[in-house]
PDB file of N, CA and C in Angstrom:
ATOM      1  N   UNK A   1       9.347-166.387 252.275  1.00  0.00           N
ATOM      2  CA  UNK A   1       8.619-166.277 253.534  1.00  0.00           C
ATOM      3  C   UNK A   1       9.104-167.328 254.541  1.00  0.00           C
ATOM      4  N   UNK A   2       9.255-168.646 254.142  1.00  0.00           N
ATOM      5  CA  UNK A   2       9.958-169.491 255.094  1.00  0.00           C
ATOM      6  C   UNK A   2      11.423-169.097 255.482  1.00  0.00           C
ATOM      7  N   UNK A   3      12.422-168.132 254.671  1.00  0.00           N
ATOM      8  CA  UNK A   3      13.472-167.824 255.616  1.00  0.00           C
ATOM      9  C   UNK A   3      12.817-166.909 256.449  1.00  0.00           C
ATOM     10  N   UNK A   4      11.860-166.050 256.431  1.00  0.00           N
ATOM     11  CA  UNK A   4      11.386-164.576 257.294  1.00  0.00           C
ATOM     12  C   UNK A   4      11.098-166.012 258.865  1.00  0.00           C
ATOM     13  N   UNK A   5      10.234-167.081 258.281  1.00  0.00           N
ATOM     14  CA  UNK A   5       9.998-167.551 259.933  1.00  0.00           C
ATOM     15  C   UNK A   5      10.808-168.325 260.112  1.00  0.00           C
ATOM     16  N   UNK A   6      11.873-168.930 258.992  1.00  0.00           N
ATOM     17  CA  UNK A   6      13.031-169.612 260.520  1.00  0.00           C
ATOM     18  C   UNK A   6      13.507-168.513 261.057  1.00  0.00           C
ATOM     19  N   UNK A   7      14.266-167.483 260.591  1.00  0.00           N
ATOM     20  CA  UNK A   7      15.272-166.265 261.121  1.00  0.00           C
ATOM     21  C   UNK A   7      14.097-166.059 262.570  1.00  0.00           C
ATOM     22  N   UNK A   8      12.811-165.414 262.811  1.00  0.00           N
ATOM     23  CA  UNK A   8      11.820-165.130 263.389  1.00  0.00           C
ATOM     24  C   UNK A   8      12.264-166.482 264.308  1.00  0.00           C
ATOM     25  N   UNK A   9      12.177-167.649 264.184  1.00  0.00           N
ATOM     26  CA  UNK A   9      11.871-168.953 265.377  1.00  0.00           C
ATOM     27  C   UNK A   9      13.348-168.907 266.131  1.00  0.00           C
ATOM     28  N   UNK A  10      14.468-168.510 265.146  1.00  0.00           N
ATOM     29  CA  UNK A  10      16.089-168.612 266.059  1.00  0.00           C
ATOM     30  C   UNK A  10      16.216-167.212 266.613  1.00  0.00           C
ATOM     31  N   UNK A  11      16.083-166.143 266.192  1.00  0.00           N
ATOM     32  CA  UNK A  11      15.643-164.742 266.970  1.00  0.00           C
ATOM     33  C   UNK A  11      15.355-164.719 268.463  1.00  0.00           C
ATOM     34  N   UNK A  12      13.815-165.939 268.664  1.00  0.00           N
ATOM     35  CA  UNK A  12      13.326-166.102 269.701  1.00  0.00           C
ATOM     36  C   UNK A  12      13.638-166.545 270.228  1.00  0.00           C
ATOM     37  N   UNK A  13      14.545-168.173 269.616  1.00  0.00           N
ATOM     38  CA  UNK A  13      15.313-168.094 270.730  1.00  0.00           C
ATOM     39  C   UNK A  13      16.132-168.131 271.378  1.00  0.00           C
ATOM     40  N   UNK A  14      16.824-167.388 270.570  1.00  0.00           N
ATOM     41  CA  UNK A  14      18.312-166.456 271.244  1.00  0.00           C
ATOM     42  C   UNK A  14      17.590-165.264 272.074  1.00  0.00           C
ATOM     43  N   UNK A  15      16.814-164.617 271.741  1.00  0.00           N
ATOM     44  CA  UNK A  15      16.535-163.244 272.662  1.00  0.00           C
ATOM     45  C   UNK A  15      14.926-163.440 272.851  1.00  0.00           C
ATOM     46  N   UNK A  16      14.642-162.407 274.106  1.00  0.00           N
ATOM     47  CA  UNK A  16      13.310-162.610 274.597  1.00  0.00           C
ATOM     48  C   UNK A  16      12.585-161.650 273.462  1.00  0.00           C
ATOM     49  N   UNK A  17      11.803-162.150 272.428  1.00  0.00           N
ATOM     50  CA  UNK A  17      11.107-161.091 270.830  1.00  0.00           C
ATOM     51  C   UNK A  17       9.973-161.152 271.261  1.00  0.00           C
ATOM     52  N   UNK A  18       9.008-160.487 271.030  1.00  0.00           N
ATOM     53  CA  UNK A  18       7.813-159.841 270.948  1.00  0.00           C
ATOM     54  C   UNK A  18       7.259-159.489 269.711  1.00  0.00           C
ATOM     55  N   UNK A  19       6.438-160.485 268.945  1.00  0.00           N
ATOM     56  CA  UNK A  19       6.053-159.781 267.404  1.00  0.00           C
ATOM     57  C   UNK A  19       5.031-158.879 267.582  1.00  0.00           C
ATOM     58  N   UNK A  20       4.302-158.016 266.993  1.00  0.00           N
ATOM     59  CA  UNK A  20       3.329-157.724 267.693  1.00  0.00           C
ATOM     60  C   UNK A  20       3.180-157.155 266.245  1.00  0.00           C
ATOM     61  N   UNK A  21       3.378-156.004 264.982  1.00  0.00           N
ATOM     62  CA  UNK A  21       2.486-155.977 264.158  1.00  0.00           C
ATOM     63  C   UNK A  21       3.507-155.265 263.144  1.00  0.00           C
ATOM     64  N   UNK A  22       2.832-154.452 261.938  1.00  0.00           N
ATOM     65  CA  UNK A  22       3.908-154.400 261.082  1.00  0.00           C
ATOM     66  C   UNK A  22       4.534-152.842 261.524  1.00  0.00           C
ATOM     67  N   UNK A  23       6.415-152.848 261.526  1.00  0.00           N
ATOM     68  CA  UNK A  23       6.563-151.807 262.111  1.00  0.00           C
ATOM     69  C   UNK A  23       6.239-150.321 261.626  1.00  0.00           C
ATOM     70  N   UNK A  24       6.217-149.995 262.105  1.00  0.00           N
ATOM     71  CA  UNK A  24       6.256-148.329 262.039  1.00  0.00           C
ATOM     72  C   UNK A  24       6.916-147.367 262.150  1.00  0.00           C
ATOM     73  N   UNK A  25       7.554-147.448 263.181  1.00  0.00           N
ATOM     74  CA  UNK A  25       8.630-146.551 263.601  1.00  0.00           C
ATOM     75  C   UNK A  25      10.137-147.167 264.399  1.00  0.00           C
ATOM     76  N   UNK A  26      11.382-146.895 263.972  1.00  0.00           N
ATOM     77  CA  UNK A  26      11.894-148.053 264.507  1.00  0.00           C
ATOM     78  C   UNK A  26      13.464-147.067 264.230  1.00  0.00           C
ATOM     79  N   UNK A  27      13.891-146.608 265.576  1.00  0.00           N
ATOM     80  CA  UNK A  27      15.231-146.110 266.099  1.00  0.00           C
ATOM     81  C   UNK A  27      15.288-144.345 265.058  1.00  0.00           C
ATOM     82  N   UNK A  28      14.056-143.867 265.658  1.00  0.00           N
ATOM     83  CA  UNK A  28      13.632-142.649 264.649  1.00  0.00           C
ATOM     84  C   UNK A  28      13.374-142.186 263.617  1.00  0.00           C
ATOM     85  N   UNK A  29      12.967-143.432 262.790  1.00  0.00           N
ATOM     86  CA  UNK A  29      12.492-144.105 261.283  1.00  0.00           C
ATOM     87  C   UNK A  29      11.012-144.030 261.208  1.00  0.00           C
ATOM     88  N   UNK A  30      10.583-143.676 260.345  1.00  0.00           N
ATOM     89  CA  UNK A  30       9.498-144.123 259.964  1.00  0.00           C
ATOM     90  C   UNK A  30       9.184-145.008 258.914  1.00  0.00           C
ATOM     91  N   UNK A  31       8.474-146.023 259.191  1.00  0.00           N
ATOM     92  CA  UNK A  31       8.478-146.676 257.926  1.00  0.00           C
ATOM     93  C   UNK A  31       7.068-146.995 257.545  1.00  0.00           C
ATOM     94  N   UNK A  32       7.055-146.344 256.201  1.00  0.00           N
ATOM     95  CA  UNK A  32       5.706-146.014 254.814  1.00  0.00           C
ATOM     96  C   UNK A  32       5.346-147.696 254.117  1.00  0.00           C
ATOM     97  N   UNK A  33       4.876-148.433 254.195  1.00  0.00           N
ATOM     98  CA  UNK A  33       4.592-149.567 253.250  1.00  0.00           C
ATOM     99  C   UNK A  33       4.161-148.879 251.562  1.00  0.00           C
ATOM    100  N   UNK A  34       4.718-148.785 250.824  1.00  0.00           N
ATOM    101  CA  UNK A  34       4.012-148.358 249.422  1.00  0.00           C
ATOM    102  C   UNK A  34       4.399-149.471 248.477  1.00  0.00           C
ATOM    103  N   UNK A  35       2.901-149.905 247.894  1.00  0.00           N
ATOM    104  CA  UNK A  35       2.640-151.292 246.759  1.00  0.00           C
ATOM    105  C   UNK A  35       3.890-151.961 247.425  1.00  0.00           C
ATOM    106  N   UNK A  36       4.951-152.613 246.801  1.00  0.00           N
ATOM    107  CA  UNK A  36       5.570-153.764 247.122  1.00  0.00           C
ATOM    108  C   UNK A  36       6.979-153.066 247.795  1.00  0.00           C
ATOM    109  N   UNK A  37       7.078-152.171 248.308  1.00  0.00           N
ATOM    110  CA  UNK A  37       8.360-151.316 248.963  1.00  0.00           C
ATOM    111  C   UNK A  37       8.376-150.309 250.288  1.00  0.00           C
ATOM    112  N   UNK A  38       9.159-150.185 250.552  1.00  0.00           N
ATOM    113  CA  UNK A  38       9.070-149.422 251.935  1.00  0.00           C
ATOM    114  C   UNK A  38       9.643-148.189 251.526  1.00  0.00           C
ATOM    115  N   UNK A  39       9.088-146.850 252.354  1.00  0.00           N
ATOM    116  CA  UNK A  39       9.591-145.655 252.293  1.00  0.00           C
ATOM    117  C   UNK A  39      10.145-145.142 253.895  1.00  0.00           C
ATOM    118  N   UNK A  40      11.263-145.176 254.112  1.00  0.00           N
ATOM    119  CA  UNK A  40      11.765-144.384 254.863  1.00  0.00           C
ATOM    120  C   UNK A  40      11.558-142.731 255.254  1.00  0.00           C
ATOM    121  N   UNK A  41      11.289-142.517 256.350  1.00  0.00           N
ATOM    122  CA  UNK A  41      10.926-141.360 256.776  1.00  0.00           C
ATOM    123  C   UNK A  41      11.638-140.491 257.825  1.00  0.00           C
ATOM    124  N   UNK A  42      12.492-139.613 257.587  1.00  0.00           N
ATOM    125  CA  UNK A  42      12.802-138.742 258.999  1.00  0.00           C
ATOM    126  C   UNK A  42      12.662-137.373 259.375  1.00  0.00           C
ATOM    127  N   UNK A  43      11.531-136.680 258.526  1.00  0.00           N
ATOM    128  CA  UNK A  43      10.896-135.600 258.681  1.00  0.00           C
ATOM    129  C   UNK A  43      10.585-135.208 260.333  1.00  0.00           C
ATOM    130  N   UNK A  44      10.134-136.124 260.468  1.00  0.00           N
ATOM    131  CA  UNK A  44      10.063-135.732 262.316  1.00  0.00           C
ATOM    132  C   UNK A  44      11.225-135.501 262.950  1.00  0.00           C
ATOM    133  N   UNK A  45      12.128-136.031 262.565  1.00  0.00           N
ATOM    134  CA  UNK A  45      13.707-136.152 263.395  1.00  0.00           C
ATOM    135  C   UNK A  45      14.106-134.873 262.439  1.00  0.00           C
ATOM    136  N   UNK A  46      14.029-134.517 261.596  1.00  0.00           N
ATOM    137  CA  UNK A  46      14.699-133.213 260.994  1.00  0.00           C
ATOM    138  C   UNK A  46      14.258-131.649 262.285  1.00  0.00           C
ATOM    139  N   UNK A  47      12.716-132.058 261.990  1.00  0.00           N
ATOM    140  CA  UNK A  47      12.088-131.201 262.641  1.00  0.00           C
ATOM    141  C   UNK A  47      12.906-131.256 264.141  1.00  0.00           C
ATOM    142  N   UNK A  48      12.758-132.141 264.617  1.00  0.00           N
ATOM    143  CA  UNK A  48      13.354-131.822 266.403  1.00  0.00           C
ATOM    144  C   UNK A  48      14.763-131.458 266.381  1.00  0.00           C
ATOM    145  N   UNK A  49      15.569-131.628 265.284  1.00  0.00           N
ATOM    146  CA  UNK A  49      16.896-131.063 265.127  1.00  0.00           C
ATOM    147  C   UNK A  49      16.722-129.299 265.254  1.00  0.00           C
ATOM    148  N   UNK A  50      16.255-129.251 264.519  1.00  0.00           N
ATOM    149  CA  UNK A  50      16.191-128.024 263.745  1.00  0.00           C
ATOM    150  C   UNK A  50      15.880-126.952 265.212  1.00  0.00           C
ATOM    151  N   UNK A  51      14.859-127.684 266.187  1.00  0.00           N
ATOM    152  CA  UNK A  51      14.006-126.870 266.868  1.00  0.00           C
ATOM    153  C   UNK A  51      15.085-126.808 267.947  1.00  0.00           C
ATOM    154  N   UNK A  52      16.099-127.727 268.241  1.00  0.00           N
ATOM    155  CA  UNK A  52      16.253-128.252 269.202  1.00  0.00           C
ATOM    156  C   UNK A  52      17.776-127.146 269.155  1.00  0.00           C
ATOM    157  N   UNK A  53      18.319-126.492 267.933  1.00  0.00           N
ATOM    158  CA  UNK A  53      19.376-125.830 267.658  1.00  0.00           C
ATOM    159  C   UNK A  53      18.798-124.579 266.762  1.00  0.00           C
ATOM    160  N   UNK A  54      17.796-124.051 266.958  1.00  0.00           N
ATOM    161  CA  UNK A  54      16.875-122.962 266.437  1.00  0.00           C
ATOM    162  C   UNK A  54      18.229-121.730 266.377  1.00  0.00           C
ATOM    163  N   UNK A  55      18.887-121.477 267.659  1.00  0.00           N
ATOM    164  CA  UNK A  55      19.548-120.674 268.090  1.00  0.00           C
ATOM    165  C   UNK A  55      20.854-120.365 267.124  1.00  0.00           C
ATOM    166  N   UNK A  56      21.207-121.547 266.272  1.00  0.00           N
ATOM    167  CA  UNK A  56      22.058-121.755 265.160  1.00  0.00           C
ATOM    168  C   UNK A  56      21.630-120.652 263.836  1.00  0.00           C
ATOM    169  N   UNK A  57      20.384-120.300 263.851  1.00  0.00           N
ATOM    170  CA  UNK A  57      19.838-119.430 262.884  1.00  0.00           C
ATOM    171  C   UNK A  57      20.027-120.536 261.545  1.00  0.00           C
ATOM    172  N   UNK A  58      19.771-121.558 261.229  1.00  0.00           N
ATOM    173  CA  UNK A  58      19.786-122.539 260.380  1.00  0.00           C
ATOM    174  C   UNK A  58      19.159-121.915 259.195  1.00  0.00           C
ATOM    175  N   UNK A  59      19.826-121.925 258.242  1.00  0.00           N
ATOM    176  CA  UNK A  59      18.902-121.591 256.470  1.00  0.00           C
ATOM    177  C   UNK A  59      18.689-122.665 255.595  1.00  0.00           C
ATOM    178  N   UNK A  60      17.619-122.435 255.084  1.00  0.00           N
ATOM    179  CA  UNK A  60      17.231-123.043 254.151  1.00  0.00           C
ATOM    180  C   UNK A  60      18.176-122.843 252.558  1.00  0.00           C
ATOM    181  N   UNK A  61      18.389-124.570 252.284  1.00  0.00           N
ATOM    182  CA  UNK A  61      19.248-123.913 251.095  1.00  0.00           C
ATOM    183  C   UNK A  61      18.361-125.155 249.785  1.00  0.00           C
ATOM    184  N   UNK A  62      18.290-124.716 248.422  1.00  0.00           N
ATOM    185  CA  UNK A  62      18.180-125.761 247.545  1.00  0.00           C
ATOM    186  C   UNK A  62      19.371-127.157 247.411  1.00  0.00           C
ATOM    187  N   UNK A  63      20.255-126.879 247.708  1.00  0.00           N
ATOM    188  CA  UNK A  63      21.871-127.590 247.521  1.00  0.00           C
ATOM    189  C   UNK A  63      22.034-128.034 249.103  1.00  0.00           C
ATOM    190  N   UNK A  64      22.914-129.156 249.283  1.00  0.00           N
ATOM    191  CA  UNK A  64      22.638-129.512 250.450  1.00  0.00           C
ATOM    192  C   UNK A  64      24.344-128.853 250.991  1.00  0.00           C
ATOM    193  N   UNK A  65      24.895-128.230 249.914  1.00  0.00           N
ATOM    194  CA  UNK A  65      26.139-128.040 250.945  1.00  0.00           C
ATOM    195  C   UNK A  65      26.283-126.528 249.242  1.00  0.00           C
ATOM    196  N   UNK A  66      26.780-125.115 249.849  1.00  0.00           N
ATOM    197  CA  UNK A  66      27.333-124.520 249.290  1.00  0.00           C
ATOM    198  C   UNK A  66      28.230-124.108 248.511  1.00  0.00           C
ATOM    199  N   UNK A  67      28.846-124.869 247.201  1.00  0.00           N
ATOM    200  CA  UNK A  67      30.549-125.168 247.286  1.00  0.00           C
ATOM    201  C   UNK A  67      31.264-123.418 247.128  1.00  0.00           C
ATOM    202  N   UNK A  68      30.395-122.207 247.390  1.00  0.00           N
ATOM    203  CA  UNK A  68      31.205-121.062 247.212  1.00  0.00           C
ATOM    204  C   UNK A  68      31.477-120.488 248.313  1.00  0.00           C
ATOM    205  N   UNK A  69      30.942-121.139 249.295  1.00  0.00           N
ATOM    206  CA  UNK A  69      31.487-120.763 250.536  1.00  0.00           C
ATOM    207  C   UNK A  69      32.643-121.635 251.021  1.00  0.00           C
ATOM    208  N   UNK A  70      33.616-120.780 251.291  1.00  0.00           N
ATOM    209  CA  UNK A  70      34.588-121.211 251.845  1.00  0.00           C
ATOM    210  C   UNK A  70      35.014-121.046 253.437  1.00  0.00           C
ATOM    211  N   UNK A  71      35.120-122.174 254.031  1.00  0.00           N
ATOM    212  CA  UNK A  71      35.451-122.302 255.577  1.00  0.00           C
ATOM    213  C   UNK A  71      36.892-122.597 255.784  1.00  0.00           C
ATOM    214  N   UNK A  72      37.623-121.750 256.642  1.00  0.00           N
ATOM    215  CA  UNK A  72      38.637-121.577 257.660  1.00  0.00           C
ATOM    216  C   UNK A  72      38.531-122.562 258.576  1.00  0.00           C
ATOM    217  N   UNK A  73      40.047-122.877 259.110  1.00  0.00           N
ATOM    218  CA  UNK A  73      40.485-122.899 260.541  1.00  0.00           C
ATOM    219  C   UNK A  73      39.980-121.837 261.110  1.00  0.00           C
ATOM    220  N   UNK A  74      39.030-121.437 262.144  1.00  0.00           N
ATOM    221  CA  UNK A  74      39.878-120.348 262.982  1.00  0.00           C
ATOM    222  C   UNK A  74      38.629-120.429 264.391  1.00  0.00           C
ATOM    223  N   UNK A  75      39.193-120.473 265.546  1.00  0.00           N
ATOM    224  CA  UNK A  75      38.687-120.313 266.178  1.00  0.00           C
ATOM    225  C   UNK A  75      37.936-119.305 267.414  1.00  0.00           C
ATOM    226  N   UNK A  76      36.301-118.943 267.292  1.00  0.00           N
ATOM    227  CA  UNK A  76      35.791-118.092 267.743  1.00  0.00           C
ATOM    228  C   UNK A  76      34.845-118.351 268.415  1.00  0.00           C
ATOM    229  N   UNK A  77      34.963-118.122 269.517  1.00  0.00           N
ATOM    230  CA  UNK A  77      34.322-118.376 270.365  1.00  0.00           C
ATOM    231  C   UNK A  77      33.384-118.057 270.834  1.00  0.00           C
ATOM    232  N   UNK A  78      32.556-117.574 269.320  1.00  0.00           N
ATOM    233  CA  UNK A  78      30.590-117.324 269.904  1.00  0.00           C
ATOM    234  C   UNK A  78      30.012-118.277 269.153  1.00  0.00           C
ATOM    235  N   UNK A  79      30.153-119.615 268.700  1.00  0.00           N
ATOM    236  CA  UNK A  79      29.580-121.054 269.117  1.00  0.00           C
ATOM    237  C   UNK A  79      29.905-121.727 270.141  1.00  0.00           C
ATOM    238  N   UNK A  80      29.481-122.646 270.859  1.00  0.00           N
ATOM    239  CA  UNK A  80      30.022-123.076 271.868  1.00  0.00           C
ATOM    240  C   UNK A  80      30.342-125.027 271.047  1.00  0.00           C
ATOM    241  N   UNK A  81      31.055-125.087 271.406  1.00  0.00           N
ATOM    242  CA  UNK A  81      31.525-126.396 270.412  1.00  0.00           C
ATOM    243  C   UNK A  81      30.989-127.512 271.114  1.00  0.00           C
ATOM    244  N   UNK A  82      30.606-128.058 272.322  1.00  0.00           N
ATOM    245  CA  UNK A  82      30.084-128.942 272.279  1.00  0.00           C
ATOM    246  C   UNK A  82      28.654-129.098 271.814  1.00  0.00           C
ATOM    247  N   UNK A  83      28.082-127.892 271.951  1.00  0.00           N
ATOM    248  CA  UNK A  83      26.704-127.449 271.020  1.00  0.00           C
ATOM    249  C   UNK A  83      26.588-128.259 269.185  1.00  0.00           C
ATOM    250  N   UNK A  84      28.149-127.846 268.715  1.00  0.00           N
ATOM    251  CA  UNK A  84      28.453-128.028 267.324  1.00  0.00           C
ATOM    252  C   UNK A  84      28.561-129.247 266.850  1.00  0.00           C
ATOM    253  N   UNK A  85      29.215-129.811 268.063  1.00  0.00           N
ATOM    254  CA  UNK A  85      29.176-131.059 267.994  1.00  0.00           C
ATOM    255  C   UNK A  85      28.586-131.902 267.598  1.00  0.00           C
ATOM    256  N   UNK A  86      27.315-131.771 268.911  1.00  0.00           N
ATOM    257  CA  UNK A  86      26.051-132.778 269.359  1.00  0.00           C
ATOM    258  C   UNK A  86      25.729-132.415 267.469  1.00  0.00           C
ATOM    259  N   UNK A  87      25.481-131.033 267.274  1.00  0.00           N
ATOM    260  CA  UNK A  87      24.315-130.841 265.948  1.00  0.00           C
ATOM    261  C   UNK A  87      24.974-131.710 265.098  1.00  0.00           C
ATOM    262  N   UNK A  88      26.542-131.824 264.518  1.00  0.00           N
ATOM    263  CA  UNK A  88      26.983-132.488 263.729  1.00  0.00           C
ATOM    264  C   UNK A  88      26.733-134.171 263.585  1.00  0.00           C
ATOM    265  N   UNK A  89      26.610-134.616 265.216  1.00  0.00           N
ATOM    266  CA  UNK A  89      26.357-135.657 265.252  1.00  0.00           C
ATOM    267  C   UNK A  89      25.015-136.012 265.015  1.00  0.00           C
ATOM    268  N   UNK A  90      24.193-135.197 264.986  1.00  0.00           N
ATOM    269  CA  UNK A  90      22.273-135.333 264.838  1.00  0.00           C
ATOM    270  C   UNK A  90      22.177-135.651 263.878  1.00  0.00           C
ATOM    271  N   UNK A  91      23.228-135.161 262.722  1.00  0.00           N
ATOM    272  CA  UNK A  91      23.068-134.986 261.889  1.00  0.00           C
ATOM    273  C   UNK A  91      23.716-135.599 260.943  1.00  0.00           C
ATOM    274  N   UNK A  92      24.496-136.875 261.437  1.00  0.00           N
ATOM    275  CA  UNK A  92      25.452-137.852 260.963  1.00  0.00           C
ATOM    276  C   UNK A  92      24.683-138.745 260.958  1.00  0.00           C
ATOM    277  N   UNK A  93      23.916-138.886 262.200  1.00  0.00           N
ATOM    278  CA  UNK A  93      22.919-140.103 262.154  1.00  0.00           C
ATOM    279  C   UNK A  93      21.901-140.061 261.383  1.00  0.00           C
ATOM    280  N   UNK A  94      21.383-138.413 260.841  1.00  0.00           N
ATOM    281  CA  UNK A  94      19.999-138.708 259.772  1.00  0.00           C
ATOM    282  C   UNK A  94      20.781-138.807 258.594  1.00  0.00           C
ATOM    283  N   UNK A  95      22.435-138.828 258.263  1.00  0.00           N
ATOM    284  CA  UNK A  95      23.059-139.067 257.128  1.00  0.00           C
ATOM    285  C   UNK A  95      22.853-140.490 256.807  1.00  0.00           C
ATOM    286  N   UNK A  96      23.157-141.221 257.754  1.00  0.00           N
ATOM    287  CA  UNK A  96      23.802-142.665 257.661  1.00  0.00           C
ATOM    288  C   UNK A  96      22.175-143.490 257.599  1.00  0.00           C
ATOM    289  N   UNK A  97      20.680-142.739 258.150  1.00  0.00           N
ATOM    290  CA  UNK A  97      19.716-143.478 258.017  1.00  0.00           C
ATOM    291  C   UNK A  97      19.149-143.544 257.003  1.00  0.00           C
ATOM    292  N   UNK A  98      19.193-142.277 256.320  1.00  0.00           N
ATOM    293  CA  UNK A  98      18.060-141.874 255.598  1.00  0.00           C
ATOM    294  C   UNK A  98      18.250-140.982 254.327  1.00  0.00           C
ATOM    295  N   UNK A  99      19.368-139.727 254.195  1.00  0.00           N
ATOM    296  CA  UNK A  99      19.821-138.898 253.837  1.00  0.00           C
ATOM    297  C   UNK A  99      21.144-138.386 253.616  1.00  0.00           C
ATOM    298  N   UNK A 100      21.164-139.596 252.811  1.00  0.00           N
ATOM    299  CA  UNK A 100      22.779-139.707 251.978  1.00  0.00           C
ATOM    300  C   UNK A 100      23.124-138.420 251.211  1.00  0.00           C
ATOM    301  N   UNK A 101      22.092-137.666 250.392  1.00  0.00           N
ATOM    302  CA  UNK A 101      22.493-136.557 250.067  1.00  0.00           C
ATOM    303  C   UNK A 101      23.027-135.529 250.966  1.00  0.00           C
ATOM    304  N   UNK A 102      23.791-135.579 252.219  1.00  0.00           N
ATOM    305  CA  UNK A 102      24.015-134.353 253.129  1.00  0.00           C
ATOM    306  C   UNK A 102      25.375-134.798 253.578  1.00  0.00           C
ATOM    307  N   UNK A 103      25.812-136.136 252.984  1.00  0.00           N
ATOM    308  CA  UNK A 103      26.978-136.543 253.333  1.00  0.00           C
ATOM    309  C   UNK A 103      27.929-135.496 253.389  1.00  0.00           C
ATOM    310  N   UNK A 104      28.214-134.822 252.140  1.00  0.00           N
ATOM    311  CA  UNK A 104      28.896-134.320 251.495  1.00  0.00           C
ATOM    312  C   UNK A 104      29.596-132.848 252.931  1.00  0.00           C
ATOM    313  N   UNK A 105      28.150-132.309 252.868  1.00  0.00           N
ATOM    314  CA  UNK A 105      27.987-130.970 253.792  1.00  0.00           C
ATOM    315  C   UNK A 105      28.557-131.279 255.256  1.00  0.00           C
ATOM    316  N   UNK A 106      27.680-132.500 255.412  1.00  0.00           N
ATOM    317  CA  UNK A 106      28.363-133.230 256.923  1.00  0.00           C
ATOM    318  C   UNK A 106      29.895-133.225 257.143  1.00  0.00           C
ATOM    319  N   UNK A 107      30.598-133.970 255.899  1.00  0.00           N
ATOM    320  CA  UNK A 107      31.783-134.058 255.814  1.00  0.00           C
ATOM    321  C   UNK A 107      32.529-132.869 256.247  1.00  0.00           C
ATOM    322  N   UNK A 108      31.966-131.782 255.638  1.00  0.00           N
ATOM    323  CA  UNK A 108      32.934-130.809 255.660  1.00  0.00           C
ATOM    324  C   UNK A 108      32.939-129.942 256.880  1.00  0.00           C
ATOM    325  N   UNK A 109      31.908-130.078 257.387  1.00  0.00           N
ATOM    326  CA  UNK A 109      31.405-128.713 258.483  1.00  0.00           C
ATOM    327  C   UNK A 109      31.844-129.696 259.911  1.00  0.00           C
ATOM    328  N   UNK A 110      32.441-131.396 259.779  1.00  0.00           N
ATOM    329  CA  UNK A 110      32.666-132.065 260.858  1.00  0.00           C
ATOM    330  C   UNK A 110      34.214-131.748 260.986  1.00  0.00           C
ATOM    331  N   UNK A 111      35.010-130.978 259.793  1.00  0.00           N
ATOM    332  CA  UNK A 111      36.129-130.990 259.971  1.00  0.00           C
ATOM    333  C   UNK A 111      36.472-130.090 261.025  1.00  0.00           C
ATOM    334  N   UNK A 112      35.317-128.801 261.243  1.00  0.00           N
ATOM    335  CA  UNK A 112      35.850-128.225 261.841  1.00  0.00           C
ATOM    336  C   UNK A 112      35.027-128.263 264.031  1.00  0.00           C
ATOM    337  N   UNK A 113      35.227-129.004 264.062  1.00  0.00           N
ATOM    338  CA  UNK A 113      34.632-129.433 265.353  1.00  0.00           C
ATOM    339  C   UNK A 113      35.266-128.845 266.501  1.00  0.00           C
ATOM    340  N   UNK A 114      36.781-129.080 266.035  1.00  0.00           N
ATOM    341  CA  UNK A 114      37.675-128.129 267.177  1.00  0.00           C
ATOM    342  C   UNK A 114      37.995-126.659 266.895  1.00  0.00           C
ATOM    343  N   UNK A 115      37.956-126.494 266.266  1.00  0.00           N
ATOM    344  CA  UNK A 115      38.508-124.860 265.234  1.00  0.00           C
ATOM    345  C   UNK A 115      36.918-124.210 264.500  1.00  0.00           C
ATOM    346  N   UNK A 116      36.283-124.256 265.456  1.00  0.00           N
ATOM    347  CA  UNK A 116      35.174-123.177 264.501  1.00  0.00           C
ATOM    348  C   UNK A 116      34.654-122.282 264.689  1.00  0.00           C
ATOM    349  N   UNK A 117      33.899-121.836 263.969  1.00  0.00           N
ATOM    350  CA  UNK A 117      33.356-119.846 263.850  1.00  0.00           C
ATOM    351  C   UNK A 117      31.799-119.922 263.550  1.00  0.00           C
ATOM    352  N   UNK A 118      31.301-118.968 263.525  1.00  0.00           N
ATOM    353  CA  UNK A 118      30.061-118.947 263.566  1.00  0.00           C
ATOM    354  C   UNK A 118      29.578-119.122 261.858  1.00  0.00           C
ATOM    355  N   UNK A 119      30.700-118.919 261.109  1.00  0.00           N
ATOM    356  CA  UNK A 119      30.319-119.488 259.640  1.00  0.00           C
ATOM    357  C   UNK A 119      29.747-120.927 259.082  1.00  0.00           C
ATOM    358  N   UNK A 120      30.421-121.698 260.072  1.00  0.00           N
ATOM    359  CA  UNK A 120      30.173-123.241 260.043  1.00  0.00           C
ATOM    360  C   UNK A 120      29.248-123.330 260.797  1.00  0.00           C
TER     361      UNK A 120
END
């Protein structure tokens, strides 16, 4: 606890801090206190993805990436790719916060960013 308030006293004053109570939500996180650990949360941020690219026709899968589907090069032009993009990137960031299991899927469906089809 005495490193939590020196780090807290040089924080302040290097930058203008504001403590104010225990956090909650913090860069689209939620954060759960349970017995002596924290639970990370991004159910809300899934949700506004999802809603926000409805038009993607998004499915529900048990597996976070298909390995029998196989994706092409090829480019077709009824996604619009900066659309594909942004989603890939929504979706890099709930990788890297929260949801390491989607790495995998991320990986693959980012390869095709310039070259894609409505399969990806």
């Amino acid at each position: 606890m005495n490193v939590i308030v020196e780090i807290k006293k040089y924080l302040t004053f290097i930058f203008k801090i504001k403590y104010l109570c225990e956090v909650d939500t913090l860069l689209g996180i939620k954060f759960k206190k349970h017995s002596s650990c924290y639970i990370l949360n991004q159910s809300h941020y899934i949700e506004k993805i999802l809603d926000k690219f409805k038009h993607f026709n998004i499915k529900e899968a048990n597996t976070s990436f298909d390995s029998s589907m196989k994706l092409n090069d090829y480019c077709d032009k009824t996604v619009v790719q900066l659309e594909y993009v942004s989603f890939i990137r929504s979706f890099m960031y709930l990788m890297h916060c929260t949801k390491l299991d989607i790495a995998f899927a991320i990986y693959k469906l980012s390869r095709y960013t310039s070259m894609l089809n409505k399969d990806h």
